[in-house]
PDB file of N, CA and C in Angstrom:
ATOM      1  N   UNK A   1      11.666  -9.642  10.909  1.00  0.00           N
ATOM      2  CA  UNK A   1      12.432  -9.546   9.681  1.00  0.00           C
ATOM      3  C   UNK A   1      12.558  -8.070   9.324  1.00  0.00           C
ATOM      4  N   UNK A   2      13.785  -7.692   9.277  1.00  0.00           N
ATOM      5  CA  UNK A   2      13.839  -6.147   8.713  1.00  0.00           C
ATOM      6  C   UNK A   2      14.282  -6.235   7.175  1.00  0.00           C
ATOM      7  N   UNK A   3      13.734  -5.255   6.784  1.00  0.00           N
ATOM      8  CA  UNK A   3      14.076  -4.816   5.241  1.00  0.00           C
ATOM      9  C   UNK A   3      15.251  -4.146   5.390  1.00  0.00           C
ATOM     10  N   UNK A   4      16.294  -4.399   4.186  1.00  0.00           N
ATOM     11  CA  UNK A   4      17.578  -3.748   3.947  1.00  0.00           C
ATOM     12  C   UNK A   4      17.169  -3.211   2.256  1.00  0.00           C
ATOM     13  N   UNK A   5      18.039  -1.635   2.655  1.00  0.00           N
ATOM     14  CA  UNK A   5      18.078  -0.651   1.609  1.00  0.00           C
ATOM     15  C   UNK A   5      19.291  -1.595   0.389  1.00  0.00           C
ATOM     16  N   UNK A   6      19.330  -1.943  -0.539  1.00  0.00           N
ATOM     17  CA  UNK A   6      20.215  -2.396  -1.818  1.00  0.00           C
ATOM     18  C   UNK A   6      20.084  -1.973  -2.654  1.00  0.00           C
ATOM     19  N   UNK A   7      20.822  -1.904  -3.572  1.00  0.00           N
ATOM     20  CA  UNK A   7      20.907  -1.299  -4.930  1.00  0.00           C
ATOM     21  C   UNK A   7      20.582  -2.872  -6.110  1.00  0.00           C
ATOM     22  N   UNK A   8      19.860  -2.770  -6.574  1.00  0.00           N
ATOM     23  CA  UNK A   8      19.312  -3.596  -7.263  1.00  0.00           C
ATOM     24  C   UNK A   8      20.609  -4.487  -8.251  1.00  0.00           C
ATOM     25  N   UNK A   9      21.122  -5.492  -8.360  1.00  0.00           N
ATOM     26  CA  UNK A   9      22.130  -6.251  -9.082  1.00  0.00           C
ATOM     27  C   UNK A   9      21.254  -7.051 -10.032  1.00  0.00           C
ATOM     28  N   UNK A  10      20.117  -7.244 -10.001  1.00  0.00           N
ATOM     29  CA  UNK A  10      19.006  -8.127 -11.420  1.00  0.00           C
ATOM     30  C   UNK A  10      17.813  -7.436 -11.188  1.00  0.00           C
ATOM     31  N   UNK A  11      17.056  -6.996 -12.510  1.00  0.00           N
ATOM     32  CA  UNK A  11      15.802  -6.796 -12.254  1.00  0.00           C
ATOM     33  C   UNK A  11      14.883  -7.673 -11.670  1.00  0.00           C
ATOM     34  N   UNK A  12      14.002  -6.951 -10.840  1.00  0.00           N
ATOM     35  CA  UNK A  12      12.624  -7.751  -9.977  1.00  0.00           C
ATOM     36  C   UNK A  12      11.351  -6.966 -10.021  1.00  0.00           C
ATOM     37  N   UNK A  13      10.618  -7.568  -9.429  1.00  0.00           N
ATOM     38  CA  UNK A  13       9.132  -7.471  -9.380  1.00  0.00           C
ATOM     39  C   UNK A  13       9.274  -7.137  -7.858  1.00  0.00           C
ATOM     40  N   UNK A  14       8.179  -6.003  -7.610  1.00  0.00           N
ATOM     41  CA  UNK A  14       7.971  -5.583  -6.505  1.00  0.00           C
ATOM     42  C   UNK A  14       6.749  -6.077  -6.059  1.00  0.00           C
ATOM     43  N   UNK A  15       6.560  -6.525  -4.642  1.00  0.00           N
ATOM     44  CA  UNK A  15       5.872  -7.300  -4.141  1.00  0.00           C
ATOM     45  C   UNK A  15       4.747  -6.430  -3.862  1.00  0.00           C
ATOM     46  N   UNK A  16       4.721  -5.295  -3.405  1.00  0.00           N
ATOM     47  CA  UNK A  16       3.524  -4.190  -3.214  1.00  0.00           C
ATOM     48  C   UNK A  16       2.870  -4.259  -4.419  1.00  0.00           C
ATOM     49  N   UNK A  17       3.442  -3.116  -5.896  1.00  0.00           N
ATOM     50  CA  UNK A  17       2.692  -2.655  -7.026  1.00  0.00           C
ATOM     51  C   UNK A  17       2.944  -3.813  -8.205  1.00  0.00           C
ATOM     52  N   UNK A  18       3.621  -4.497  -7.828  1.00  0.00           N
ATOM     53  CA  UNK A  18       3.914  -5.508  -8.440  1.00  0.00           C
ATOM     54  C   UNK A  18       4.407  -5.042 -10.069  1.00  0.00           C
ATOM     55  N   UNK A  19       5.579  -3.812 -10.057  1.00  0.00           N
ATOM     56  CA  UNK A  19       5.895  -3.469 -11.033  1.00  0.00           C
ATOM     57  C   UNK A  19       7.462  -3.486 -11.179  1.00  0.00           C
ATOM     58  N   UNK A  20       7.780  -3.490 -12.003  1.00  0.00           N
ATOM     59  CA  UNK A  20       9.535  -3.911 -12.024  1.00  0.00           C
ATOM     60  C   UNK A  20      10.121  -2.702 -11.593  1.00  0.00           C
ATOM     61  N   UNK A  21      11.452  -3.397 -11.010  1.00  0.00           N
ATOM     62  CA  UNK A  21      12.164  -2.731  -9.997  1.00  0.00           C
ATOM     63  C   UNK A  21      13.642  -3.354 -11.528  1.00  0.00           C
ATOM     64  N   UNK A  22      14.173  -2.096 -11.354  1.00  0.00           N
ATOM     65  CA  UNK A  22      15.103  -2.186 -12.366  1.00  0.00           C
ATOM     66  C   UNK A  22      16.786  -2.540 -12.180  1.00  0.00           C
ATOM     67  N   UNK A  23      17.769  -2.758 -12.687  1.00  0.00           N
ATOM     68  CA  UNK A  23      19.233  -3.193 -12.212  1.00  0.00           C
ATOM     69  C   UNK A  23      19.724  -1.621 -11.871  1.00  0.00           C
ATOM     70  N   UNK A  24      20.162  -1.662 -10.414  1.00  0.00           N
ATOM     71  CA  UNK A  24      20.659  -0.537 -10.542  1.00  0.00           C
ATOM     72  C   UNK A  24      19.627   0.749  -9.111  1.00  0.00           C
ATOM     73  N   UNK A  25      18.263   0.471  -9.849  1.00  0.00           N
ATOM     74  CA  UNK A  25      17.518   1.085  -8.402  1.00  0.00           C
ATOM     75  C   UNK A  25      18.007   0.711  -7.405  1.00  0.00           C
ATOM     76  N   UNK A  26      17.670   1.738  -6.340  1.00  0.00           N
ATOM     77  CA  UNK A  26      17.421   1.209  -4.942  1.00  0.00           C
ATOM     78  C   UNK A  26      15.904   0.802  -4.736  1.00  0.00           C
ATOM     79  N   UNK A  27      16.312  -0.276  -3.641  1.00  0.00           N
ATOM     80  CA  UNK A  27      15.050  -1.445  -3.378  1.00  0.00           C
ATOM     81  C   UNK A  27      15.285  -1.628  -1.937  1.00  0.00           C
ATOM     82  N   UNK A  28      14.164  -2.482  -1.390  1.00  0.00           N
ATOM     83  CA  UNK A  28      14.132  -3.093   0.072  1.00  0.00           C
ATOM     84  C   UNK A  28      14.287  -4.007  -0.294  1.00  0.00           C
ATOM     85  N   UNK A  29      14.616  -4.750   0.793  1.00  0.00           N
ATOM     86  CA  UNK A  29      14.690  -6.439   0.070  1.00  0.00           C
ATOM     87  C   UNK A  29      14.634  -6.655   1.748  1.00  0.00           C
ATOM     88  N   UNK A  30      13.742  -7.809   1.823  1.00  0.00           N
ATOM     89  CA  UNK A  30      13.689  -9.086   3.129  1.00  0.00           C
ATOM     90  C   UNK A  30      13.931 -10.185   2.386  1.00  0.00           C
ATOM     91  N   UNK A  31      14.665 -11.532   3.017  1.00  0.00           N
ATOM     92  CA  UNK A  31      14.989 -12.629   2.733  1.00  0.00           C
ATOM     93  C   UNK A  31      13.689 -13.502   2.979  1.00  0.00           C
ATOM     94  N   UNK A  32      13.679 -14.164   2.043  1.00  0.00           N
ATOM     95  CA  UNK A  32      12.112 -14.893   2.053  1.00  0.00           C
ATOM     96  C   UNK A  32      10.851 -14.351   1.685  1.00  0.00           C
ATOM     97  N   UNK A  33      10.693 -12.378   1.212  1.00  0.00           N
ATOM     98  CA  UNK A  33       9.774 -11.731   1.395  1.00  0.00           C
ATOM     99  C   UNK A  33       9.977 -11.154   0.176  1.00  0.00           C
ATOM    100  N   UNK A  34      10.946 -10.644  -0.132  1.00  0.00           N
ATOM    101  CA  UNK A  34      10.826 -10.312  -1.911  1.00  0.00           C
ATOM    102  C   UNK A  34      11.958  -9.010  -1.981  1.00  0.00           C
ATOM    103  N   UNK A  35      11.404  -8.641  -2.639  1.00  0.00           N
ATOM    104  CA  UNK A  35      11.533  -6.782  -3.111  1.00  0.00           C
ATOM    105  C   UNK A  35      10.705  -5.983  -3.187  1.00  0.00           C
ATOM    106  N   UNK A  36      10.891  -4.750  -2.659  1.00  0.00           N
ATOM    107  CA  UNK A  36       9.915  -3.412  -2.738  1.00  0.00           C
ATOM    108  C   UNK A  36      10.313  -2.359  -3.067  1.00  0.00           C
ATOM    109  N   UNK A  37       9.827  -1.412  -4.289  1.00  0.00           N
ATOM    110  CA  UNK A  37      10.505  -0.341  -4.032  1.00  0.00           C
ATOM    111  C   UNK A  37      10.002   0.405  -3.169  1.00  0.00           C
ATOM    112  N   UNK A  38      11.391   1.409  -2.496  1.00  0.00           N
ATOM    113  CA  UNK A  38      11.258   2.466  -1.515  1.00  0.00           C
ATOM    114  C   UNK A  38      10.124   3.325  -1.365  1.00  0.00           C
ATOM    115  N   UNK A  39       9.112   3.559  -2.686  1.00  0.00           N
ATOM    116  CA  UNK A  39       8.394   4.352  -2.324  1.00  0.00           C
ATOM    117  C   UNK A  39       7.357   3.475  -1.676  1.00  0.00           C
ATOM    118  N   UNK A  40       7.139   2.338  -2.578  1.00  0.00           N
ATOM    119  CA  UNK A  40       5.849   1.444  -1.508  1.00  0.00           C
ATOM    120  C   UNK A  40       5.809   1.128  -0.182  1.00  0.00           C
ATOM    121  N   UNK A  41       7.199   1.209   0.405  1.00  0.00           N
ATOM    122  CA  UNK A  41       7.292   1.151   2.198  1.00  0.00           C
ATOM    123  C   UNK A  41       6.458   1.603   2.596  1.00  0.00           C
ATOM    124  N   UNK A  42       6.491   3.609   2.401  1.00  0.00           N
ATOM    125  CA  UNK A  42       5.912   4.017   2.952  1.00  0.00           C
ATOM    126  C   UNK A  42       4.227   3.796   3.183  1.00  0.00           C
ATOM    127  N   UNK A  43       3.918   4.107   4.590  1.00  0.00           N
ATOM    128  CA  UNK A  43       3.084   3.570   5.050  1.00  0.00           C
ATOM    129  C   UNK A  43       1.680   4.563   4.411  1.00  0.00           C
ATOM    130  N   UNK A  44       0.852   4.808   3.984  1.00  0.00           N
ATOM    131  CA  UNK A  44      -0.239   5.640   3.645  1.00  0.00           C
ATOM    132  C   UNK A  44      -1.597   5.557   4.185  1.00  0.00           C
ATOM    133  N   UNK A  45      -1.758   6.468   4.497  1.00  0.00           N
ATOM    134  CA  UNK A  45      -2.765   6.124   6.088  1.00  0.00           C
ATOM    135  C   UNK A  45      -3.466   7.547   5.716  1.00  0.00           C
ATOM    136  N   UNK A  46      -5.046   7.751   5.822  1.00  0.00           N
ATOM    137  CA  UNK A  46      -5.964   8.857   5.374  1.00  0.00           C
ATOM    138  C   UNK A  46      -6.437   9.555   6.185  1.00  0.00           C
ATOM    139  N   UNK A  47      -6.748  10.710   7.073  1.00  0.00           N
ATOM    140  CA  UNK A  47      -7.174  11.263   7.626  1.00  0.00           C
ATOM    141  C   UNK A  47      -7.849  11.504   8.572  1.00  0.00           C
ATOM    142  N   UNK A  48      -8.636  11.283   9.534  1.00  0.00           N
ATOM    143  CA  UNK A  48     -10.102  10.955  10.464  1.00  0.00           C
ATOM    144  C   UNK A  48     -10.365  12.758   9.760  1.00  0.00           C
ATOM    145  N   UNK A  49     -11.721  12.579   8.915  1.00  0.00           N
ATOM    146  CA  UNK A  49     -12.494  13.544   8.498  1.00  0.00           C
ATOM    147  C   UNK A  49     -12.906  14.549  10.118  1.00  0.00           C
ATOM    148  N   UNK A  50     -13.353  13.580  10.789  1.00  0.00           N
ATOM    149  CA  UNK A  50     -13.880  14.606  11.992  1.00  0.00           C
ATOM    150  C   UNK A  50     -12.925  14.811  12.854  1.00  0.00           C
ATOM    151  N   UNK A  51     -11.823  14.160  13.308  1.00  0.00           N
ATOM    152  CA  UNK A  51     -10.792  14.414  14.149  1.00  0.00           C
ATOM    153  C   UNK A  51      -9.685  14.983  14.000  1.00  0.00           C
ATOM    154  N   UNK A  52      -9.785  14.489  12.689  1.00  0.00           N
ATOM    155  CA  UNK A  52      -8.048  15.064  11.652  1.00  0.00           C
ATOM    156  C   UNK A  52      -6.607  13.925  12.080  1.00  0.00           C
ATOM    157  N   UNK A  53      -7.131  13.444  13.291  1.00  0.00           N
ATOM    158  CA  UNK A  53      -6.669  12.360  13.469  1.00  0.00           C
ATOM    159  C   UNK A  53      -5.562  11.043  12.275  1.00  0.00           C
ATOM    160  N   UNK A  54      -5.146  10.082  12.324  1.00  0.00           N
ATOM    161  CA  UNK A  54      -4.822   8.697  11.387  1.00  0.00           C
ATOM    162  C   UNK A  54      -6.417   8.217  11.380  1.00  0.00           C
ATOM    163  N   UNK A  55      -6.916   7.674  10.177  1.00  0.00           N
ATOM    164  CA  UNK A  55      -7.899   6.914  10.129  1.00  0.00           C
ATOM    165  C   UNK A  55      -7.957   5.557  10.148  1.00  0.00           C
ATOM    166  N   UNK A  56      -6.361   5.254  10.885  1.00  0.00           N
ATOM    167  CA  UNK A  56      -6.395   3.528  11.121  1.00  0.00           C
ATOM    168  C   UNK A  56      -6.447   2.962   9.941  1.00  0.00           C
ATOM    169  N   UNK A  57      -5.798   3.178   8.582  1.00  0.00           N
ATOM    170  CA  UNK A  57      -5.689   2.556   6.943  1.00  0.00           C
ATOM    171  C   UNK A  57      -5.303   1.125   7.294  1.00  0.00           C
ATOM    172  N   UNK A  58      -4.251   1.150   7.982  1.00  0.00           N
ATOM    173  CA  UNK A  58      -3.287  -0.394   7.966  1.00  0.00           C
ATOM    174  C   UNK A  58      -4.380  -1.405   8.869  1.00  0.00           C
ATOM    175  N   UNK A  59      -4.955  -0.815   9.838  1.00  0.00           N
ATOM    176  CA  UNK A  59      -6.566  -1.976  10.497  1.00  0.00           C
ATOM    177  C   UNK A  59      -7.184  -1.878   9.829  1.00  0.00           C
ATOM    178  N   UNK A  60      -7.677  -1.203   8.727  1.00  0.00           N
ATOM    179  CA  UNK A  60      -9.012  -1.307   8.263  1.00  0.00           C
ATOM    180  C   UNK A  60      -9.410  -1.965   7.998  1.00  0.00           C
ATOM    181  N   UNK A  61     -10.891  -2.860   8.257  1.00  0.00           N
ATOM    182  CA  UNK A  61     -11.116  -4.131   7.292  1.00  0.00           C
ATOM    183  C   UNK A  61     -11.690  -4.187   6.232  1.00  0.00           C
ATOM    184  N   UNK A  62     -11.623  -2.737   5.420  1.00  0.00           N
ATOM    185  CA  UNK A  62     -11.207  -2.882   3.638  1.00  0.00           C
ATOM    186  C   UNK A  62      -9.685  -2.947   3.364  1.00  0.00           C
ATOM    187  N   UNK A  63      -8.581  -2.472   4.267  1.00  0.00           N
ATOM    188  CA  UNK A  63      -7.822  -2.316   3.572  1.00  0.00           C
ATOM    189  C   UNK A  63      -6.678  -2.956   2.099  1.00  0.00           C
ATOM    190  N   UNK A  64      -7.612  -4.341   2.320  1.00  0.00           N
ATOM    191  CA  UNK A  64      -6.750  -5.190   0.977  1.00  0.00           C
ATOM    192  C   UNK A  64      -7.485  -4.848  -0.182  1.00  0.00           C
ATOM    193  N   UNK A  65      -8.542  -3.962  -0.009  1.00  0.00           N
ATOM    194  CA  UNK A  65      -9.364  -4.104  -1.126  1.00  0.00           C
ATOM    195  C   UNK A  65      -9.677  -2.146  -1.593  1.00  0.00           C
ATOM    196  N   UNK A  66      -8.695  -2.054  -0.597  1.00  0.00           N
ATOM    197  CA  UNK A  66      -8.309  -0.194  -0.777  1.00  0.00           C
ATOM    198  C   UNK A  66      -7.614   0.403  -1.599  1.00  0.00           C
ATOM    199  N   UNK A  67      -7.571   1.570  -2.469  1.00  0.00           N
ATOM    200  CA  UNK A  67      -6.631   1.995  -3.633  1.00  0.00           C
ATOM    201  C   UNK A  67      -6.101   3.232  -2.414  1.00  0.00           C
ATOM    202  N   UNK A  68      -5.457   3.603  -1.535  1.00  0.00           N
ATOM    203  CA  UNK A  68      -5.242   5.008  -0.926  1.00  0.00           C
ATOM    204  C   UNK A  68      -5.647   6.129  -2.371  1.00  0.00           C
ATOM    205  N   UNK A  69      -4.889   6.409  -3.309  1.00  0.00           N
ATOM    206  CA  UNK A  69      -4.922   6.877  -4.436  1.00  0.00           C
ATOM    207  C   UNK A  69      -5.795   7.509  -4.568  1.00  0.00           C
ATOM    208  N   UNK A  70      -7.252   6.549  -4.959  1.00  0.00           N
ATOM    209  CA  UNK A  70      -8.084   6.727  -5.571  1.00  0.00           C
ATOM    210  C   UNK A  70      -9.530   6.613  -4.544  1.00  0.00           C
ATOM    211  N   UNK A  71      -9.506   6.528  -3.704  1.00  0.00           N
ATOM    212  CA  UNK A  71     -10.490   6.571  -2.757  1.00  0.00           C
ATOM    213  C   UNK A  71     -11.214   8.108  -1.990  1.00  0.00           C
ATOM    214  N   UNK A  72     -12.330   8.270  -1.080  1.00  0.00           N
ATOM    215  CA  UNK A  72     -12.712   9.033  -1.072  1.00  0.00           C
ATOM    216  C   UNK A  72     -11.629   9.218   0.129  1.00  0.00           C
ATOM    217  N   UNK A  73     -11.477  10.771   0.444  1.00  0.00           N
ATOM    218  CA  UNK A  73     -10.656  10.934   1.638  1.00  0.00           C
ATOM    219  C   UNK A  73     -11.569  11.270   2.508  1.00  0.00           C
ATOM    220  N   UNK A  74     -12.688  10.661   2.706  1.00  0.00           N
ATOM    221  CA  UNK A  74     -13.774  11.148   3.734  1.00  0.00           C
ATOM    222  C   UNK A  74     -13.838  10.223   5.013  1.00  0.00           C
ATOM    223  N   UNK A  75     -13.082   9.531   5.141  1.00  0.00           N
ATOM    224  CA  UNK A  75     -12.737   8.279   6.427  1.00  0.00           C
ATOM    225  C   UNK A  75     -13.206   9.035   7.681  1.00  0.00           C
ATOM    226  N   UNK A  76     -13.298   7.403   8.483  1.00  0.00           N
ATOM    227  CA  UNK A  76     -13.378   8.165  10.176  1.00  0.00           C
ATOM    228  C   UNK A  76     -12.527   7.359  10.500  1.00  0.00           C
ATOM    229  N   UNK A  77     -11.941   7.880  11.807  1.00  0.00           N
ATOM    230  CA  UNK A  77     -11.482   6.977  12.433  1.00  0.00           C
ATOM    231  C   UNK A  77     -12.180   5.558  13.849  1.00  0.00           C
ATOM    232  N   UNK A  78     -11.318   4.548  14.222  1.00  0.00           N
ATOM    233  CA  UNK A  78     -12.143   3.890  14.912  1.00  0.00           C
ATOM    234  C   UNK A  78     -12.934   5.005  16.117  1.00  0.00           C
ATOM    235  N   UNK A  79     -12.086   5.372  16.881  1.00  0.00           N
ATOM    236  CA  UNK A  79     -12.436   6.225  17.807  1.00  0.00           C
ATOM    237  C   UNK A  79     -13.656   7.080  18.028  1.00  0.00           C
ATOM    238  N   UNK A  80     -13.936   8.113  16.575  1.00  0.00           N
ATOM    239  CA  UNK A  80     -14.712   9.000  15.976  1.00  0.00           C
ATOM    240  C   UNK A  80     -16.491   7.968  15.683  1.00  0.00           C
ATOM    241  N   UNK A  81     -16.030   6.968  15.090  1.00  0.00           N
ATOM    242  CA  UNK A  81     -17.102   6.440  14.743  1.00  0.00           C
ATOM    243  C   UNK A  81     -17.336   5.427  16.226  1.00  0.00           C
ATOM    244  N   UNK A  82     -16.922   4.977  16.884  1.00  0.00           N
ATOM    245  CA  UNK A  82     -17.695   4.541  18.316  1.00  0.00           C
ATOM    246  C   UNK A  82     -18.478   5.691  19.170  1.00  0.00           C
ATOM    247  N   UNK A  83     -18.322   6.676  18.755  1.00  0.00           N
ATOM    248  CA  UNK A  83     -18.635   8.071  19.793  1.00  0.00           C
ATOM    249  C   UNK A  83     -20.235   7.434  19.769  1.00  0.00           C
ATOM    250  N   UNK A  84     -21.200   8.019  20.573  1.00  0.00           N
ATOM    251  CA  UNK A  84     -22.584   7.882  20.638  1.00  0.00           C
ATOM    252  C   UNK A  84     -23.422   8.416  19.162  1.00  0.00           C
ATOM    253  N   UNK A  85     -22.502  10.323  19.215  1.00  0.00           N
ATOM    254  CA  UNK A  85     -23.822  10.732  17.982  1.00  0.00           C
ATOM    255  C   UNK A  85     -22.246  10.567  17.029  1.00  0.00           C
ATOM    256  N   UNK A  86     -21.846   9.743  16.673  1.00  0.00           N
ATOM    257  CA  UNK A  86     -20.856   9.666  14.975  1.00  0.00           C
ATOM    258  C   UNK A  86     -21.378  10.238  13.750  1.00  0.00           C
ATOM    259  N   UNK A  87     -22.179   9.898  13.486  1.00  0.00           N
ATOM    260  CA  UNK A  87     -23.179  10.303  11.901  1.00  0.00           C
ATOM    261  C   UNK A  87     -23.369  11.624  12.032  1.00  0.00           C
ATOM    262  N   UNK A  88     -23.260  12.147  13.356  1.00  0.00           N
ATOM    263  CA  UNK A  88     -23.892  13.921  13.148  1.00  0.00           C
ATOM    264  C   UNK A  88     -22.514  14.486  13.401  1.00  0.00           C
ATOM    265  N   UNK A  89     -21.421  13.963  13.819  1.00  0.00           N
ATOM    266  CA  UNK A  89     -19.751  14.493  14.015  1.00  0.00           C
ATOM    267  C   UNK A  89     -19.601  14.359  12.424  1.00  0.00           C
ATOM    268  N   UNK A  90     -19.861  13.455  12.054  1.00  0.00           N
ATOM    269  CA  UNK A  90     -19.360  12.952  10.572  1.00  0.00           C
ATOM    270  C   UNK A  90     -20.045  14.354   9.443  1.00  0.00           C
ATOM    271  N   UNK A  91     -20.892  14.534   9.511  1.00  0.00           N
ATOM    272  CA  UNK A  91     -22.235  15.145   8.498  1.00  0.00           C
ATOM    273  C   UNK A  91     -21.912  16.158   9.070  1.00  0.00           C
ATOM    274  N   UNK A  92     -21.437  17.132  10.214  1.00  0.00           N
ATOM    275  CA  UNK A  92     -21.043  18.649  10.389  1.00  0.00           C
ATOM    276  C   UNK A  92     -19.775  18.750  10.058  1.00  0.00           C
ATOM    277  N   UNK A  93     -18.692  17.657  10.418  1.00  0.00           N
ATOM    278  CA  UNK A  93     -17.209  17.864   9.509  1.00  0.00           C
ATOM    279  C   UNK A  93     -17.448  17.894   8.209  1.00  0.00           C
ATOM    280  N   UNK A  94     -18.512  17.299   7.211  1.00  0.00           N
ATOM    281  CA  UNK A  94     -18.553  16.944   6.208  1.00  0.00           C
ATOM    282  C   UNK A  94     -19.212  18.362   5.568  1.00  0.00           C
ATOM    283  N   UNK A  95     -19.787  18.730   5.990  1.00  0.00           N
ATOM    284  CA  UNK A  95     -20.640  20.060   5.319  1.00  0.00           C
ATOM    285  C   UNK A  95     -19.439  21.142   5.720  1.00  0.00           C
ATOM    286  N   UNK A  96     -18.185  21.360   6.861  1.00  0.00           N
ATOM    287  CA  UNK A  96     -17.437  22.286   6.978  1.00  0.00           C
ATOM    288  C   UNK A  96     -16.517  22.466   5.842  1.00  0.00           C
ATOM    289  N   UNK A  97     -15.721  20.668   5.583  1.00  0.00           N
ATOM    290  CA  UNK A  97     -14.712  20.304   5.048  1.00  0.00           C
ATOM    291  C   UNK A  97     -15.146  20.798   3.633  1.00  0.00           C
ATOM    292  N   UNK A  98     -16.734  20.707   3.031  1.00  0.00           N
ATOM    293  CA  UNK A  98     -16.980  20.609   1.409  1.00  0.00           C
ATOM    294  C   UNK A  98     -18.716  21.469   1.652  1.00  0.00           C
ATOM    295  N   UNK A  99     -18.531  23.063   2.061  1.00  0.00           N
ATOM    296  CA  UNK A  99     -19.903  23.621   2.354  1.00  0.00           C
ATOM    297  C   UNK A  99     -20.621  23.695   1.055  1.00  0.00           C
ATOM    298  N   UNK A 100     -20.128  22.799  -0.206  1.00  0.00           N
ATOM    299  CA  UNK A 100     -20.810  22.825  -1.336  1.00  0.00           C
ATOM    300  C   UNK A 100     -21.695  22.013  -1.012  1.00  0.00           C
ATOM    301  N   UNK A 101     -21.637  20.764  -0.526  1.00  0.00           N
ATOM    302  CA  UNK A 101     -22.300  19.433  -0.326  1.00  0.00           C
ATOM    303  C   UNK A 101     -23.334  19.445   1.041  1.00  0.00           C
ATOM    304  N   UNK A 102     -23.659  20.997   1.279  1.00  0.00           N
ATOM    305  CA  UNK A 102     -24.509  21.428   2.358  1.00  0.00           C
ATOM    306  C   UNK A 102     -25.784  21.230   1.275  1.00  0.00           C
ATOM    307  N   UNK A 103     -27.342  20.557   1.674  1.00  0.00           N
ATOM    308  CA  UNK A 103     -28.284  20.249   0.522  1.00  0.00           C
ATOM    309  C   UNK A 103     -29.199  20.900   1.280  1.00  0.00           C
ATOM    310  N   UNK A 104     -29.089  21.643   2.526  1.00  0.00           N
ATOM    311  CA  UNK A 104     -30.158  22.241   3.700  1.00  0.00           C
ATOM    312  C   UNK A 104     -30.705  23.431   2.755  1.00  0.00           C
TER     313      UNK A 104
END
């Protein structure tokens, strides 16, 4: 199912933020799937702290229960965190990224 760009003809509720989408905006719209506005498409995906890498947002298995927004941007990615020593990749990016939060 692809989303098509429209110009809004009745106000709606957006299926992402679930906030009204007004007569007149532009919107996505799928048949059977709702309305979105354009900015919620975009995809928002956080960093790998140690790789700099995507931190895999859209797999995550918090992600239904994720604010992007408001969260820490200190993620790993899958990759980063399977490595053998992860916790010590993690804890030397972490003391580079914020050398305030060095407690040595």
């Amino acid at each position: 199912m692809s989303w098509r760009t429209i110009p809004m003809k009745f106000p709606g509720t957006c299926i992402v933020c679930n906030k009204k989408i007004e007569v007149s905006e532009i919107a996505l719209w799928a048949k059977g799937l709702g309305v979105k506005h354009q900015a919620c498409a975009e995809v928002k995906q956080l960093k790998c702290l140690v790789c700099g890498g995507p931190a895999g947002c859209p797999d995550c298995e918090f992600a239904d229960n994720c604010d992007l927004d408001k969260v820490s941007q200190m993620c790993i990615c899958k990759k980063c965190s399977d490595t053998k020593d992860a916790f010590s990749l993690y804890q030397v990016a972490v003391i580079k990224k914020y050398p305030l939060l060095n407690l040595e």
